[in-house]
N, C-alpha and C. Protein backbone atom coordinates (compact mmCIF):
# COMPACT_ATOMS: atom_id res chain seq x y z
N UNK A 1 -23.92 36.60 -113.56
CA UNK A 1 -25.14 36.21 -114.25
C UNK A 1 -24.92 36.34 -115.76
N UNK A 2 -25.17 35.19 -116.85
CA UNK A 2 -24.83 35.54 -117.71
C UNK A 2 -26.35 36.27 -118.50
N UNK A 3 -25.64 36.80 -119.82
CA UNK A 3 -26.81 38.22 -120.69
C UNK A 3 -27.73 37.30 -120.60
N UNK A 4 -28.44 35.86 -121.13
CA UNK A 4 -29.09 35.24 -121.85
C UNK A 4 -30.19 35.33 -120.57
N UNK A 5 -29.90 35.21 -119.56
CA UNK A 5 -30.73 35.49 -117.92
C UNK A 5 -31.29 36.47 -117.98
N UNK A 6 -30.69 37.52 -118.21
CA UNK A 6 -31.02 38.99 -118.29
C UNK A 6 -32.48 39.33 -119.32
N UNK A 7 -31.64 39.12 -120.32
CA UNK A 7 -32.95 38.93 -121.33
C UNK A 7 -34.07 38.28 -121.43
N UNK A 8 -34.07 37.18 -121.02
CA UNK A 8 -34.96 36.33 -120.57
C UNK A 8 -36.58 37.03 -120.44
N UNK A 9 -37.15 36.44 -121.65
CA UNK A 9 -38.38 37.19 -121.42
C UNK A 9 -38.62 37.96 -121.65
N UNK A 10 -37.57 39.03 -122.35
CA UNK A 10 -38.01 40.76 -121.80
C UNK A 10 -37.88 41.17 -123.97
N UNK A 11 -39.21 42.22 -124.19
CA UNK A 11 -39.21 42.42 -125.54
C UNK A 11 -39.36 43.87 -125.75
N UNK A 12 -38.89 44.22 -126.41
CA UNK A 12 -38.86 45.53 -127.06
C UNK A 12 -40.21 45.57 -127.82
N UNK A 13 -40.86 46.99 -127.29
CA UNK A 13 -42.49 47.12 -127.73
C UNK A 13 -42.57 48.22 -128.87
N UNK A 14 -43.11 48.04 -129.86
CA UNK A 14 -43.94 49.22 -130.53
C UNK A 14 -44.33 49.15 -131.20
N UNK A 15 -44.76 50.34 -131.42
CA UNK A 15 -46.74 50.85 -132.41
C UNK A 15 -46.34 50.73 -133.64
N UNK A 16 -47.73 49.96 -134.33
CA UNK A 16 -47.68 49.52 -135.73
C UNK A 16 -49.31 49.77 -135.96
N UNK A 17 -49.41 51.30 -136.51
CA UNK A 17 -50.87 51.29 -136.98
C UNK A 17 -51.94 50.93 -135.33
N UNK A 18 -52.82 50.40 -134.88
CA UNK A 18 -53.55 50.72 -133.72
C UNK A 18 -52.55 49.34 -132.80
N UNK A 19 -51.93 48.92 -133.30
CA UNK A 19 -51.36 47.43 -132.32
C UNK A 19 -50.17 47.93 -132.34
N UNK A 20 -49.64 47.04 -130.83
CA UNK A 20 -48.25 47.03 -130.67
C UNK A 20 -47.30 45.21 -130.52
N UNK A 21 -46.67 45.75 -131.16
CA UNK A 21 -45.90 44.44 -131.51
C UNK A 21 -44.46 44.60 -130.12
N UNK A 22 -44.20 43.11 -130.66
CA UNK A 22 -42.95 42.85 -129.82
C UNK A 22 -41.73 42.27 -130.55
N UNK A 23 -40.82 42.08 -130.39
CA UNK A 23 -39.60 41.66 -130.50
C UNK A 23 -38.67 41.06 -129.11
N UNK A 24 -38.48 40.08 -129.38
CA UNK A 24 -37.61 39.66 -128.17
C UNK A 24 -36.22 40.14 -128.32
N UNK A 25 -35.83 40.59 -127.22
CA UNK A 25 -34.78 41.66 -127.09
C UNK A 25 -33.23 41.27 -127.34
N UNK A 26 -33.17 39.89 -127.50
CA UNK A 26 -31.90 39.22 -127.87
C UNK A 26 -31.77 39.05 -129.33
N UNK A 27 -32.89 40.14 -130.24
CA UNK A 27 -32.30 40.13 -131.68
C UNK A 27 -32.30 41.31 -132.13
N UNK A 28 -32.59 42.11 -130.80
CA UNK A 28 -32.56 43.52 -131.33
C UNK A 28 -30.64 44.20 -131.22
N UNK A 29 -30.00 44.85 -132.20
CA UNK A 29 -28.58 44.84 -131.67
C UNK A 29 -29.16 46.69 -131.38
N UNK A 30 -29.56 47.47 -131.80
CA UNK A 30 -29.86 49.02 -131.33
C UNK A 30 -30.90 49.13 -131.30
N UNK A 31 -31.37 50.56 -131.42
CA UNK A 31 -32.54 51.39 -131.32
C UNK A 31 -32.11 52.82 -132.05
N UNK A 32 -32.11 53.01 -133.45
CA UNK A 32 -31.63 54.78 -133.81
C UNK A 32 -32.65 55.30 -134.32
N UNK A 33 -32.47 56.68 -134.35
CA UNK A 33 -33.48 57.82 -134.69
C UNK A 33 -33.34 57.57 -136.18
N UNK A 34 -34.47 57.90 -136.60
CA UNK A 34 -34.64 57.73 -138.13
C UNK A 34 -33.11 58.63 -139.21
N UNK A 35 -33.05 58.26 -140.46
CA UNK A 35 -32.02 58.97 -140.72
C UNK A 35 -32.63 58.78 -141.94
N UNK A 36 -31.37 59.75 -143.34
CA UNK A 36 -31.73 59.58 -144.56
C UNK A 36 -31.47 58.39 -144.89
N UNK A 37 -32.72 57.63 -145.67
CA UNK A 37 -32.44 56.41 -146.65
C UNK A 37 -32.47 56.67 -148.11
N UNK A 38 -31.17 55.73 -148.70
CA UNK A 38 -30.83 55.39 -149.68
C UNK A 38 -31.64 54.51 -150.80
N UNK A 39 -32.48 54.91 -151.45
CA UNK A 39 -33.47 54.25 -152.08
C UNK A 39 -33.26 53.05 -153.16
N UNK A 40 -33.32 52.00 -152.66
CA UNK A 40 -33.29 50.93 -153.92
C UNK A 40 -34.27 50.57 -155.25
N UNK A 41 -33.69 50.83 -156.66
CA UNK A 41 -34.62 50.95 -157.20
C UNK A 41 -35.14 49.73 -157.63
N UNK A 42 -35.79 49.29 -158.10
CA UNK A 42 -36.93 48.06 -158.67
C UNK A 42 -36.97 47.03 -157.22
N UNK A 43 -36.93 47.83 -155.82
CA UNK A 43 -37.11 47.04 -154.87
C UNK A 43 -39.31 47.04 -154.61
N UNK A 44 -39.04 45.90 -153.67
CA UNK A 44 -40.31 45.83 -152.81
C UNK A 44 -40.66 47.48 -152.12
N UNK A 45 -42.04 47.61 -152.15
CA UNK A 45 -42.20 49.09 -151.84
C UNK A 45 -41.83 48.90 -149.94
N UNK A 46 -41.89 47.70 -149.42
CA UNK A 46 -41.80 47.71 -148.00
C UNK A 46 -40.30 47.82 -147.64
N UNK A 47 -39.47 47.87 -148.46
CA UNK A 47 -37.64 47.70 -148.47
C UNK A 47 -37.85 48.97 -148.88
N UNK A 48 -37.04 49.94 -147.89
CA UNK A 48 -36.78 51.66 -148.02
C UNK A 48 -35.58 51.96 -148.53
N UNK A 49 -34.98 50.91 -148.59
CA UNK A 49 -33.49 51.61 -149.13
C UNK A 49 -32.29 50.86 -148.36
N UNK A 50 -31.37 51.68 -148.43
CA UNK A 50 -30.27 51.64 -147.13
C UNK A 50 -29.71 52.73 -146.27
N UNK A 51 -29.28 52.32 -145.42
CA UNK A 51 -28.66 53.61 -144.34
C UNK A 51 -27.29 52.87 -143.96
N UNK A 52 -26.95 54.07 -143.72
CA UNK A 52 -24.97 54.21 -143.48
C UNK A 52 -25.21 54.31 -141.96
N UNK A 53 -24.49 53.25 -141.51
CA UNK A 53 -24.65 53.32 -139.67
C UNK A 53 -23.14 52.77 -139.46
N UNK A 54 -22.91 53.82 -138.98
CA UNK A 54 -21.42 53.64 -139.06
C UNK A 54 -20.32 53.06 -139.54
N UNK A 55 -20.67 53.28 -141.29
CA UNK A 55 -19.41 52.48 -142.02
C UNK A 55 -20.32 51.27 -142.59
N UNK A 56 -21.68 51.08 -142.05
CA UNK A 56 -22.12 49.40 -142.45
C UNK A 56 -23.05 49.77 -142.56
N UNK A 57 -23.38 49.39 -143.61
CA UNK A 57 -24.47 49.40 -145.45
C UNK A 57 -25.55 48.83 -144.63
N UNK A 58 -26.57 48.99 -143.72
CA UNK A 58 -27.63 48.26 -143.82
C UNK A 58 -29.32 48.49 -144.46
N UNK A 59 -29.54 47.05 -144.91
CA UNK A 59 -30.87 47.95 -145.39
C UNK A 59 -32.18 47.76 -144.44
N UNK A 60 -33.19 48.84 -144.84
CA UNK A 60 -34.17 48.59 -143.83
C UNK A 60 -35.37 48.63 -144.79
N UNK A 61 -36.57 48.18 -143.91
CA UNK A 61 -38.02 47.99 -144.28
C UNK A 61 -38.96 48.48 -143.52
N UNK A 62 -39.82 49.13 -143.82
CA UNK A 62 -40.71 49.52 -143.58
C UNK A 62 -42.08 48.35 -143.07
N UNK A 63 -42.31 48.47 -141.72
CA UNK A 63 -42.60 47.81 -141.21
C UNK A 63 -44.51 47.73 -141.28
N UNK A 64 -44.87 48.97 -140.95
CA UNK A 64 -46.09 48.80 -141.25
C UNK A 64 -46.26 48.54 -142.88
N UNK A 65 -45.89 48.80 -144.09
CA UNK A 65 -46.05 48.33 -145.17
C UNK A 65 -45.48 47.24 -145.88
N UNK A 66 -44.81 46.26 -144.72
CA UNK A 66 -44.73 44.43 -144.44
C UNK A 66 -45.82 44.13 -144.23
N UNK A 67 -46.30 44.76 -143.21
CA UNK A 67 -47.90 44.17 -142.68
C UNK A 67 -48.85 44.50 -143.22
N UNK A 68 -48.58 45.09 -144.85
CA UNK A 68 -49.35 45.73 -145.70
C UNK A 68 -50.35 46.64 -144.54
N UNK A 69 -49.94 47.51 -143.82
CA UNK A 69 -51.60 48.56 -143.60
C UNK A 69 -50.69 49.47 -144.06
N UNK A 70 -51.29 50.75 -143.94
CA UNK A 70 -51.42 51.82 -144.79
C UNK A 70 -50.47 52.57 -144.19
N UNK A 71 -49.17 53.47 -145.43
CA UNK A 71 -48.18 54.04 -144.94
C UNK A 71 -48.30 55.12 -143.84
N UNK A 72 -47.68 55.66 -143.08
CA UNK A 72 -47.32 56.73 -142.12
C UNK A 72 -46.32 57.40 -142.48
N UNK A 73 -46.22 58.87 -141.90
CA UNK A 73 -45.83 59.64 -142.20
C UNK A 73 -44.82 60.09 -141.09
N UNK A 74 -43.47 59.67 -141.49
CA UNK A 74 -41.95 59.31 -140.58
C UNK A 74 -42.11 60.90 -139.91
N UNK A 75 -42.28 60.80 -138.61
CA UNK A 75 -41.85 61.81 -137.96
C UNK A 75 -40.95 61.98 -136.69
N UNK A 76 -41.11 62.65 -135.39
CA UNK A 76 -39.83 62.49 -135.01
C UNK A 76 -39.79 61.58 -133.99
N UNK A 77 -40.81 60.93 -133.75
CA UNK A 77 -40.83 59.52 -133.34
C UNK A 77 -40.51 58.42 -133.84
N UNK A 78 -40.56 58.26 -134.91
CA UNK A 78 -40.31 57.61 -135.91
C UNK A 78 -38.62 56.89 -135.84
N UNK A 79 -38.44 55.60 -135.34
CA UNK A 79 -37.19 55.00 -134.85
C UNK A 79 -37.02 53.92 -136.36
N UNK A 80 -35.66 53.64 -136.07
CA UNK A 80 -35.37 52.00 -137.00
C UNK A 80 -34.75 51.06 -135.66
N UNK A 81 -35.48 49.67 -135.62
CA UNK A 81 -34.45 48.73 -134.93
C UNK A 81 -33.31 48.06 -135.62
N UNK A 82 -32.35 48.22 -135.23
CA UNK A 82 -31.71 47.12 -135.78
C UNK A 82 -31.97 46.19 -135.01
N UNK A 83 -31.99 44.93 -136.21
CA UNK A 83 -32.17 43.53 -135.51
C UNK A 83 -30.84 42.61 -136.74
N UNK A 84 -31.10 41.50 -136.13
CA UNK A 84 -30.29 40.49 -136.88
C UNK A 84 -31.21 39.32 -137.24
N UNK A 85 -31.57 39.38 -138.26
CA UNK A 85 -32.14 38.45 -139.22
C UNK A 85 -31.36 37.30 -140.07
N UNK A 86 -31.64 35.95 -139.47
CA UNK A 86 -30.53 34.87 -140.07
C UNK A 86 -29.38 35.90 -140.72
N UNK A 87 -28.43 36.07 -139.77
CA UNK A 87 -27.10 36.81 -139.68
C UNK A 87 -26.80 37.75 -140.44
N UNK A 88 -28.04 38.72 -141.12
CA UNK A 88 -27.94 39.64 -141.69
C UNK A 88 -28.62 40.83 -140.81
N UNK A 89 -27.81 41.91 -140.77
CA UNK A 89 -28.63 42.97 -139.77
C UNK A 89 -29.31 43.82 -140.97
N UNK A 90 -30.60 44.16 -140.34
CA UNK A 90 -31.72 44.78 -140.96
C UNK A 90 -32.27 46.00 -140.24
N UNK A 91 -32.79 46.93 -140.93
CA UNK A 91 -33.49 47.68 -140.25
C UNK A 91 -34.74 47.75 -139.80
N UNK A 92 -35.58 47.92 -139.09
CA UNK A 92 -37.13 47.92 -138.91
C UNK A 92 -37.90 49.58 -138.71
N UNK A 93 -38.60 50.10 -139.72
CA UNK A 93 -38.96 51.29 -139.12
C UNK A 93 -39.95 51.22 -139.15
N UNK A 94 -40.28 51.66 -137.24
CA UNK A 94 -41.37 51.51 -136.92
C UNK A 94 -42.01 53.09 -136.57
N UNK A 95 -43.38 53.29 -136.08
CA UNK A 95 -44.08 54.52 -135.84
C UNK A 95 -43.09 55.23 -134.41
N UNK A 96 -43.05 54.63 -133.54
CA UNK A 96 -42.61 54.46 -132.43
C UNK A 96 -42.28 53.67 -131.29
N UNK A 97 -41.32 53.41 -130.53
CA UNK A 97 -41.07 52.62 -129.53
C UNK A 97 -42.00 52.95 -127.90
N UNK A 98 -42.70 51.71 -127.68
CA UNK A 98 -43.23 51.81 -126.71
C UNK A 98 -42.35 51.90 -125.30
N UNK A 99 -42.10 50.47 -125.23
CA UNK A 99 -41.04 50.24 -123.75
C UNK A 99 -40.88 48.86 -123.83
N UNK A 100 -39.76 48.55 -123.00
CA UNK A 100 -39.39 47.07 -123.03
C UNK A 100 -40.12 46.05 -121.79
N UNK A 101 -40.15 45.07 -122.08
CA UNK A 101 -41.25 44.53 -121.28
C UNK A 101 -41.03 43.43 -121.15
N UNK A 102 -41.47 42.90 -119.69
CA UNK A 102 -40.78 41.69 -119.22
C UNK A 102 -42.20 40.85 -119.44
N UNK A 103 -42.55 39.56 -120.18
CA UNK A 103 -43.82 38.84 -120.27
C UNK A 103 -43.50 37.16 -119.81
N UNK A 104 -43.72 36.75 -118.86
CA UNK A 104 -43.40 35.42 -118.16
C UNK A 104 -44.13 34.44 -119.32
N UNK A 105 -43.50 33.39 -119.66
CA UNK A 105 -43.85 32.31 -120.21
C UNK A 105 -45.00 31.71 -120.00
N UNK A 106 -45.66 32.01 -118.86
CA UNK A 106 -47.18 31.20 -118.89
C UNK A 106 -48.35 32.73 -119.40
N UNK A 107 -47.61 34.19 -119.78
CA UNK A 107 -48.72 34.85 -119.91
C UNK A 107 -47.98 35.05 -121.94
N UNK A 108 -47.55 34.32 -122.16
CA UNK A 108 -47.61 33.93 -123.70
C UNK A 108 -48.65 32.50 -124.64
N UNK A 109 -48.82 32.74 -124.99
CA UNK A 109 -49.99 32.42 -126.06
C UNK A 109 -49.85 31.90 -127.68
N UNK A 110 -50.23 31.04 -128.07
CA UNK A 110 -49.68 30.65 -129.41
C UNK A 110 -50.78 31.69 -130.30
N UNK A 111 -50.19 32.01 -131.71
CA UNK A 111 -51.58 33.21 -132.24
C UNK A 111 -52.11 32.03 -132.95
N UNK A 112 -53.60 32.75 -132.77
CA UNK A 112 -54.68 32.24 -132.88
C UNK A 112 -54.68 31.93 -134.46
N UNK A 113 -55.50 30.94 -135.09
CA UNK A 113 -55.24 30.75 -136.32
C UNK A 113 -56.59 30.74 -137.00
N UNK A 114 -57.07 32.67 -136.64
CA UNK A 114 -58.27 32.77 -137.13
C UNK A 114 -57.61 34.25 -138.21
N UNK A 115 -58.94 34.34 -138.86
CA UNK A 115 -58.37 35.49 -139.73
C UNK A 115 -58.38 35.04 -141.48
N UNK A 116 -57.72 35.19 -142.45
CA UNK A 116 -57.82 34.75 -143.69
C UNK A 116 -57.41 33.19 -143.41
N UNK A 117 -58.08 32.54 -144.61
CA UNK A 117 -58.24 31.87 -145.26
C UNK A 117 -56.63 31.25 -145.24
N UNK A 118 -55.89 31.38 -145.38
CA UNK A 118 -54.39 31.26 -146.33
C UNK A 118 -53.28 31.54 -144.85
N UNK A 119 -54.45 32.32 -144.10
CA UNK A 119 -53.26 32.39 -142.28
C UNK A 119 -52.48 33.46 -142.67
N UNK A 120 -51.99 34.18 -143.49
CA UNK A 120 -50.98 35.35 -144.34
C UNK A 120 -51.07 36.10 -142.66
N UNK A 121 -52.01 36.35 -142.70
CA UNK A 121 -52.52 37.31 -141.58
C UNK A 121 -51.80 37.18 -140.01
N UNK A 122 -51.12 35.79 -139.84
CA UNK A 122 -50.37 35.57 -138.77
C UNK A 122 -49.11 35.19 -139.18
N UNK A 123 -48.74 35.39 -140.50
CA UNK A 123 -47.37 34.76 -140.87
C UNK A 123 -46.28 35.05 -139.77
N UNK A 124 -46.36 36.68 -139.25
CA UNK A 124 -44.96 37.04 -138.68
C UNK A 124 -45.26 37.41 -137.39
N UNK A 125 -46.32 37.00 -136.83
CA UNK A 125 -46.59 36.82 -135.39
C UNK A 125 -46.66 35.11 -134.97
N UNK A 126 -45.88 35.17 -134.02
CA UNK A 126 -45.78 33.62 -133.68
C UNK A 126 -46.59 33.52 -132.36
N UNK A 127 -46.62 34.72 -131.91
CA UNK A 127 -47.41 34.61 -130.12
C UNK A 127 -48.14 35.73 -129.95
N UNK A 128 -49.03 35.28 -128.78
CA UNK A 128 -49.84 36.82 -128.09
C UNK A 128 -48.84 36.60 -126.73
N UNK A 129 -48.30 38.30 -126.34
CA UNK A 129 -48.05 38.25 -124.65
C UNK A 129 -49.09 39.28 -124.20
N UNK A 130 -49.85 38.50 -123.36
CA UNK A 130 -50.08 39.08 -122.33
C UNK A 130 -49.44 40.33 -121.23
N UNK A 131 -49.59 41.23 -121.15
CA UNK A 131 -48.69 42.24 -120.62
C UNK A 131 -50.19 43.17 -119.51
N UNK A 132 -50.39 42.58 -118.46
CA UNK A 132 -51.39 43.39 -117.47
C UNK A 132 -52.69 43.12 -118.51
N UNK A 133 -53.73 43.75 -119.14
CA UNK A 133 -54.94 43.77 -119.61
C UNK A 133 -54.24 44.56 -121.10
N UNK A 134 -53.33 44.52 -121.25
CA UNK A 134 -52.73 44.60 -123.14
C UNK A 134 -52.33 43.42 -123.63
N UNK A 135 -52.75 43.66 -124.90
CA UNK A 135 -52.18 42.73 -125.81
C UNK A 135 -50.71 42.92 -126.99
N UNK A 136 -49.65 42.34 -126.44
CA UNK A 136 -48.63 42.42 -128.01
C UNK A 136 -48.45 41.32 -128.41
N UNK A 137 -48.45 41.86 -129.87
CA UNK A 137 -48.67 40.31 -131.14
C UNK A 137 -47.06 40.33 -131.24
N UNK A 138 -46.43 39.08 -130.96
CA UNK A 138 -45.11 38.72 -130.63
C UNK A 138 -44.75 38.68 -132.04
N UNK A 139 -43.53 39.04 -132.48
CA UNK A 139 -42.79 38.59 -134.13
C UNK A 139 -41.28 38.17 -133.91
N UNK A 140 -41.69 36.86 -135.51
CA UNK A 140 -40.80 36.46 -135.22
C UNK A 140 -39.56 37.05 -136.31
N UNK A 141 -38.73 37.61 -136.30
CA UNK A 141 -38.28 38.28 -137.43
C UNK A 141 -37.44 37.38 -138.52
N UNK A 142 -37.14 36.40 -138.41
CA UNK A 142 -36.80 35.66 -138.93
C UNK A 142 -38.15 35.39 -139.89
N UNK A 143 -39.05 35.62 -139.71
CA UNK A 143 -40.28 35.68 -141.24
C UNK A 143 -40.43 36.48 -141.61
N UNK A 144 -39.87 37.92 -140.79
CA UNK A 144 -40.31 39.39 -141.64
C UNK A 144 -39.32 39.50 -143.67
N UNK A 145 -38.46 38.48 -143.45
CA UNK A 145 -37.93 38.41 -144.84
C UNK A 145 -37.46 37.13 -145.32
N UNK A 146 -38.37 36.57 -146.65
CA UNK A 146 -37.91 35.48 -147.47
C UNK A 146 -36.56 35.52 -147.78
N UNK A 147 -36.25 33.99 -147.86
CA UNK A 147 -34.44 33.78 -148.16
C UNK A 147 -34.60 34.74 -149.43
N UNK A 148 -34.86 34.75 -150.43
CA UNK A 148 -34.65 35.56 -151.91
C UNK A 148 -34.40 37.05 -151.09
N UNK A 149 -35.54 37.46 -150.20
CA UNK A 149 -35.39 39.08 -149.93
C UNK A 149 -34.00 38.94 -149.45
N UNK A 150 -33.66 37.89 -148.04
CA UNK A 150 -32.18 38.29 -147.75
C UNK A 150 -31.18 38.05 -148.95
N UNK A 151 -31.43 37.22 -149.73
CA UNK A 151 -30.21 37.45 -150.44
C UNK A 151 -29.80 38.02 -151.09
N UNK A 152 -30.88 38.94 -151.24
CA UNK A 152 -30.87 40.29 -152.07
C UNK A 152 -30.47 41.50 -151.38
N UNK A 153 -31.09 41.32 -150.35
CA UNK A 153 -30.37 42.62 -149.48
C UNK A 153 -28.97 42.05 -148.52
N UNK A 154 -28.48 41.20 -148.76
CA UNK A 154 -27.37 41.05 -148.40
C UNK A 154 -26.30 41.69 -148.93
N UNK A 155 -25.72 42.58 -148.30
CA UNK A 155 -24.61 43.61 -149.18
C UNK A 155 -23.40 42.43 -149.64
N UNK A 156 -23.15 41.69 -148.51
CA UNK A 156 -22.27 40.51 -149.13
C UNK A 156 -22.39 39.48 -150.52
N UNK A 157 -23.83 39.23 -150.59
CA UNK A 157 -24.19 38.02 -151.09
C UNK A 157 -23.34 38.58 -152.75
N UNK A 158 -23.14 37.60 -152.99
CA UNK A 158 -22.69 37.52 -155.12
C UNK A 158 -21.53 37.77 -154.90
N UNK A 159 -20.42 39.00 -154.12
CA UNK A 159 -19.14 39.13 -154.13
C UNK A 159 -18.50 38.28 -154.48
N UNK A 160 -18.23 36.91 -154.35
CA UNK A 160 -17.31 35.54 -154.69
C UNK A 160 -17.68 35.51 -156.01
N UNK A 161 -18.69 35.72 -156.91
CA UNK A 161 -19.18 35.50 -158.08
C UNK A 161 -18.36 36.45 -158.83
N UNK A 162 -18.39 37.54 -158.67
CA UNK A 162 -17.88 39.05 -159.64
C UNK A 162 -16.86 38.34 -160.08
N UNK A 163 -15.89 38.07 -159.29
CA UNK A 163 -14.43 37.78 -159.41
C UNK A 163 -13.57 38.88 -159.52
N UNK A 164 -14.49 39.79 -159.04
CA UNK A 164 -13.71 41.56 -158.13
C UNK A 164 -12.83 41.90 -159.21
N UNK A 165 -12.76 41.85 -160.57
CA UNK A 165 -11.88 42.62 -161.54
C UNK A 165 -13.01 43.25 -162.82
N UNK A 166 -12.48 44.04 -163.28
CA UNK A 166 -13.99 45.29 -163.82
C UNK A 166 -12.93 44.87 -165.63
């Protein structure tokens, strides 16, 4: 059976402020316990820095203060996903991980396109799943960061430019 079967359907859940979000599980590459971050300065207050995960520079964001609500206080629940964002891996730190969850294609939902004025409010939810009598607001992570943010947090990006001599 190949992975893509496996996955099929199935999303990695968790708490963001009173909602729980999803991620489809074929962009998540881990799940680690929070660690020290490396603070970037004149960054976005939702970009925390970077973390050293084995040898590879990645940076992460703070997830509830993407969705602008109001910061939390990292404790020992407190996880980062790695995911892969147009081929840059990122971090996501969230409050906590719920559980992974299998949601069949007819109990998904396009999000509703109520809320502000401007839609901001559904930018990075693309779906509702249905999951028994819960609701998770599906994301798509590929909007959690503008091309400018990745190319900024791309540890690669500009290298060809320097011309690597000081």
């Amino acid at each position: 059976m190949d992975e893509r079967d496996t996955q099929k359907g199935k999303y990695v859940t968790f708490k963001s402020g009173c909602e729980y979000f999803g991620l489809k599980i074929q962009y998540v590459n881990e799940i680690i316990v929070f660690q020290e971050i490396t603070k970037i300065p004149e960054s976005e207050d939702y970009i925390k820095g970077l973390i050293n995960l084995r040898g590879k520079i990645i940076p992460v964001i703070d997830v509830r203060l993407r969705f602008k609500q109001e910061p939390f206080e990292y404790t020992d629940r407190t996880c980062i996903i790695v995911v892969n964002v147009k081929n840059i891996v990122v971090g996501l730190i969230v409050e906590q991980i719920a559980e992974v969850v299998e949601i069949q294609e007819e109990n998904i939902i396009p999000s509703p396109s109520v809320g502000k004025a401007d839609k901001s409010q559904n930018k990075y939810v693309y779906a509702i799943g249905k999951v028994g009598d819960q609701v998770k607001l599906l994301l798509d992570p590929d909007r959690l960061l503008n091309d400018e943010e990745i190319t900024a947090l791309d540890p690669n990006a500009g290298n060809a430019e320097d011309g690597g001599e000081e």
